[in-house]
C-alpha atoms as a PDB file:
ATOM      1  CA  UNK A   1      13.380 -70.465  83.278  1.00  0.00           C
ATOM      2  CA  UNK A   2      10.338 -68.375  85.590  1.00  0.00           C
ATOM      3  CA  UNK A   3      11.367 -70.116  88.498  1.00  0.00           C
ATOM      4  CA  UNK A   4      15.128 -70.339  88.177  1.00  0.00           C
ATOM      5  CA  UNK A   5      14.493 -66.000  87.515  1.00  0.00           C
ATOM      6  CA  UNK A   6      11.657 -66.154  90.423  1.00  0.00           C
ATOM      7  CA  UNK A   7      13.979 -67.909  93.075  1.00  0.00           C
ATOM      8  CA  UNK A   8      16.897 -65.385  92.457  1.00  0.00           C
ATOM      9  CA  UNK A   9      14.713 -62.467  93.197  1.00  0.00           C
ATOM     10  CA  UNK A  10      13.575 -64.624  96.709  1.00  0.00           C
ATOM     11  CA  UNK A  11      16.920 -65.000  97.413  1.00  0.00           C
ATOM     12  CA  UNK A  12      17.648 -61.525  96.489  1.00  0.00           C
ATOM     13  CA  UNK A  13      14.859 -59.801  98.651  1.00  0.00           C
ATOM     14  CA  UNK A  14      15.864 -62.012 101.397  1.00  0.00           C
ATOM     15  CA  UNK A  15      19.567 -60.521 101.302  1.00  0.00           C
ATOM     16  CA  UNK A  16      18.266 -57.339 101.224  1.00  0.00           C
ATOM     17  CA  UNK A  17      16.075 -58.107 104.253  1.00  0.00           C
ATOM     18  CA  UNK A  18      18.891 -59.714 106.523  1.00  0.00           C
ATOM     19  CA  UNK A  19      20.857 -56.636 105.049  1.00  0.00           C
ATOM     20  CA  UNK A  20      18.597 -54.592 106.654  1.00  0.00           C
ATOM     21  CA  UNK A  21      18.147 -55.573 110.238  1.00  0.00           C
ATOM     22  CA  UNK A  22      21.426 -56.236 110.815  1.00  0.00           C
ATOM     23  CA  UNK A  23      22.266 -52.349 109.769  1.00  0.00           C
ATOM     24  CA  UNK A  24      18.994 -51.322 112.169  1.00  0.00           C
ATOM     25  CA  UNK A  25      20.838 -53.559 115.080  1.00  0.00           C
ATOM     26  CA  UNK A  26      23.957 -51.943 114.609  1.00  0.00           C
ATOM     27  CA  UNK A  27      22.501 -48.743 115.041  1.00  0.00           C
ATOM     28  CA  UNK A  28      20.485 -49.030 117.919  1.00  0.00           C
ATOM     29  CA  UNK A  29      23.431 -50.589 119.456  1.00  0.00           C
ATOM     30  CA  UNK A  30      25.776 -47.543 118.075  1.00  0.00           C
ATOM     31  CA  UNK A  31      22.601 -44.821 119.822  1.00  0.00           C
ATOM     32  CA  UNK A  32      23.048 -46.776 123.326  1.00  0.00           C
ATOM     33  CA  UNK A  33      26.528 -46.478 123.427  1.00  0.00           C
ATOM     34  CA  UNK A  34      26.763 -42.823 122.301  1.00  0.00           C
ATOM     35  CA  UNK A  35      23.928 -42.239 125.004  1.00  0.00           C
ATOM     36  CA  UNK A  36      25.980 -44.098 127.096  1.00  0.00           C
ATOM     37  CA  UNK A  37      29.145 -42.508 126.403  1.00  0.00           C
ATOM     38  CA  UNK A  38      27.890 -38.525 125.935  1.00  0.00           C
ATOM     39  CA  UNK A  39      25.788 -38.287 128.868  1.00  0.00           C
ATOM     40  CA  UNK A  40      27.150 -41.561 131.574  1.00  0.00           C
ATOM     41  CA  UNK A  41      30.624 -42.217 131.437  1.00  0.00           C
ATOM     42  CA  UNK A  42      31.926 -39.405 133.002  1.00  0.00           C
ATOM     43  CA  UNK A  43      30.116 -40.742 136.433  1.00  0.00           C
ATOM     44  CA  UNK A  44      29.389 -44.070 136.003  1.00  0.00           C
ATOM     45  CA  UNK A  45      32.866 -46.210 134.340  1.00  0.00           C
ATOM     46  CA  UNK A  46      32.432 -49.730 134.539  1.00  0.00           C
ATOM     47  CA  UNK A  47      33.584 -49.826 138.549  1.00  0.00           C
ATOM     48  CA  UNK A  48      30.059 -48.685 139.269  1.00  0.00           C
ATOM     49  CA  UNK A  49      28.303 -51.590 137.615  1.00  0.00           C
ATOM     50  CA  UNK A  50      30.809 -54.333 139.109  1.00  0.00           C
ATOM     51  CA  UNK A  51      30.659 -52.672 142.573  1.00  0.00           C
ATOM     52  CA  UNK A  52      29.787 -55.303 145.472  1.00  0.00           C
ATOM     53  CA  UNK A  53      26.159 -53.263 146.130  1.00  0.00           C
ATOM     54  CA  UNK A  54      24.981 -52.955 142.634  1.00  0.00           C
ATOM     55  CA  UNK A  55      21.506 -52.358 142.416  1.00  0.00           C
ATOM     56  CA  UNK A  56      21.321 -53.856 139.197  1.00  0.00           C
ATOM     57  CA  UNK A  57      19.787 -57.658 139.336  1.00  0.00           C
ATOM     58  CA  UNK A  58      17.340 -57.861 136.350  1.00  0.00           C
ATOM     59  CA  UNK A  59      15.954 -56.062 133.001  1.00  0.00           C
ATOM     60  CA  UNK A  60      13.421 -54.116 135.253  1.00  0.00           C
ATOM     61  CA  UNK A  61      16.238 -52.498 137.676  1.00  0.00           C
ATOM     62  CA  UNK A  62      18.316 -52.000 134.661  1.00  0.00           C
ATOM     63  CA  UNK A  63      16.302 -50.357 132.839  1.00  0.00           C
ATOM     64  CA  UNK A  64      14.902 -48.474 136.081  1.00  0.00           C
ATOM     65  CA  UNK A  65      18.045 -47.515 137.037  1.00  0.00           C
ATOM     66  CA  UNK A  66      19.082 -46.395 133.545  1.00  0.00           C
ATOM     67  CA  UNK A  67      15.699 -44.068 134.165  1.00  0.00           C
ATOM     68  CA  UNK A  68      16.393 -42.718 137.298  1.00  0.00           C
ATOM     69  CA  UNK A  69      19.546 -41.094 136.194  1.00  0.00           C
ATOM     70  CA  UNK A  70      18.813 -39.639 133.116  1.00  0.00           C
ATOM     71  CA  UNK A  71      16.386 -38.032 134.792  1.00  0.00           C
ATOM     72  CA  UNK A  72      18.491 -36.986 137.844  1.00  0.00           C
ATOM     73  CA  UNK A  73      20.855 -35.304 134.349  1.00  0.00           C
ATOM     74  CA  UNK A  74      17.577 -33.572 133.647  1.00  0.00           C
ATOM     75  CA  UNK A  75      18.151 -35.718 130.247  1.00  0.00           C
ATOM     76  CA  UNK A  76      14.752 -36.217 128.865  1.00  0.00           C
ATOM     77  CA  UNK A  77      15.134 -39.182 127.026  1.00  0.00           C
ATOM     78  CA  UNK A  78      12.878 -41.415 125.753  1.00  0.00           C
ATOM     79  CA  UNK A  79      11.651 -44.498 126.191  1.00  0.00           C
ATOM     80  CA  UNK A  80      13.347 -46.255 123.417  1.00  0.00           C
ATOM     81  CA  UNK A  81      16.659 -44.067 124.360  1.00  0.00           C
ATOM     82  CA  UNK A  82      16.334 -45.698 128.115  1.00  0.00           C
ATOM     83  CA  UNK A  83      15.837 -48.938 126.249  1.00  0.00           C
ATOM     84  CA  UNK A  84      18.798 -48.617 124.124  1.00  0.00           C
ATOM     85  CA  UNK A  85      20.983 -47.755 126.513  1.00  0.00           C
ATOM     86  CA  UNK A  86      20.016 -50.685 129.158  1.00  0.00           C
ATOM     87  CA  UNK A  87      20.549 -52.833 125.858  1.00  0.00           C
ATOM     88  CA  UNK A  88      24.299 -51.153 125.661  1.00  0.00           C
ATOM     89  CA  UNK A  89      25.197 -52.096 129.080  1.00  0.00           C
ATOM     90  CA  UNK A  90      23.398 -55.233 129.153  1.00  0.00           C
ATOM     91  CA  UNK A  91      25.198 -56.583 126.000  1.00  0.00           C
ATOM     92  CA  UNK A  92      28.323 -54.882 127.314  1.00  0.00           C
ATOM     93  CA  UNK A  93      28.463 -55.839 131.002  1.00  0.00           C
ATOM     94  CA  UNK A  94      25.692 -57.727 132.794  1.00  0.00           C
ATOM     95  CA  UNK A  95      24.557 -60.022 130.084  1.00  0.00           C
ATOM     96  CA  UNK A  96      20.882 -60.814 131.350  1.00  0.00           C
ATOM     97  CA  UNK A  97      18.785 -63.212 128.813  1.00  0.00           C
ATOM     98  CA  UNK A  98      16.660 -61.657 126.269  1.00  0.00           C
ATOM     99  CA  UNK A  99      13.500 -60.595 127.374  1.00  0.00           C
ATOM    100  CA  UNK A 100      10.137 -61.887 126.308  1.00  0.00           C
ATOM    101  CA  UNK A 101       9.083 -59.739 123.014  1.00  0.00           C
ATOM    102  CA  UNK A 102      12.014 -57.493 123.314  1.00  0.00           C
ATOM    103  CA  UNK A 103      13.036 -56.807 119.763  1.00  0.00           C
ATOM    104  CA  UNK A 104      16.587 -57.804 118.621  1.00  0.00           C
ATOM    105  CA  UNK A 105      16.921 -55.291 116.216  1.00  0.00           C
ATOM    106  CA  UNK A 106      15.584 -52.037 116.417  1.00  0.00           C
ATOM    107  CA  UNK A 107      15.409 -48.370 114.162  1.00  0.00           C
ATOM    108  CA  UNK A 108      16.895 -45.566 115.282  1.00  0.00           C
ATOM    109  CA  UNK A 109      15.126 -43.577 117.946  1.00  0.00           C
ATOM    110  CA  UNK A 110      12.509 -40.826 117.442  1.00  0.00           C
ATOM    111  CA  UNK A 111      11.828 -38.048 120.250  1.00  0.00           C
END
């Protein structure tokens, strides 16, 4: 009877694990797209990302691009806030494969 008792709790603790990251991926997903939506949208709808001259090509002029404006809005976000929103639009619109080591689900951000 141990190990019939000792696999539920495995099972159990792995639940709560998958549990877990999936709630963590929803909300760094949720933190890009209120980033997105707060401090972008009123400038940038999705016309400016299908435009013929996008300058967006790759992870590295997404995310540099996703830089350079919230720094022209004097925004002062952080790096994980830059990364969550280039993982919003990325999932949303240019659908670029995952990166090397980029995490698939992450906490919320901290300033």
């Amino acid at each position: 009877m141990g190990g019939l008792n000792r696999a539920r709790a495995l099972l159990a603790a792995a639940a709560w694990v998958t549990g877990a990251a999936l709630a963590q991926g929803a909300a760094v997903q949720g933190r890009g797209e209120m980033l997105y939506a707060n401090h972008c949208i009123a400038c940038h709808d999705t016309q400016v990302h299908w435009r013929d001259r996008r300058q967006v090509t790759d992870w590295t002029s997404l995310e540099a691009q996703v830089r350079h404006w919230q720094a022209v809005g004097q925004l002062n976000w952080s790096g994980r806030d830059i990364e969550d929103v280039a993982r919003h639009l990325n999932e949303r619109i240019y659908r670029f494969p995952p990166r090397a080591g980029m995490a698939a689900a992450r906490g919320p951000s901290r300033r």
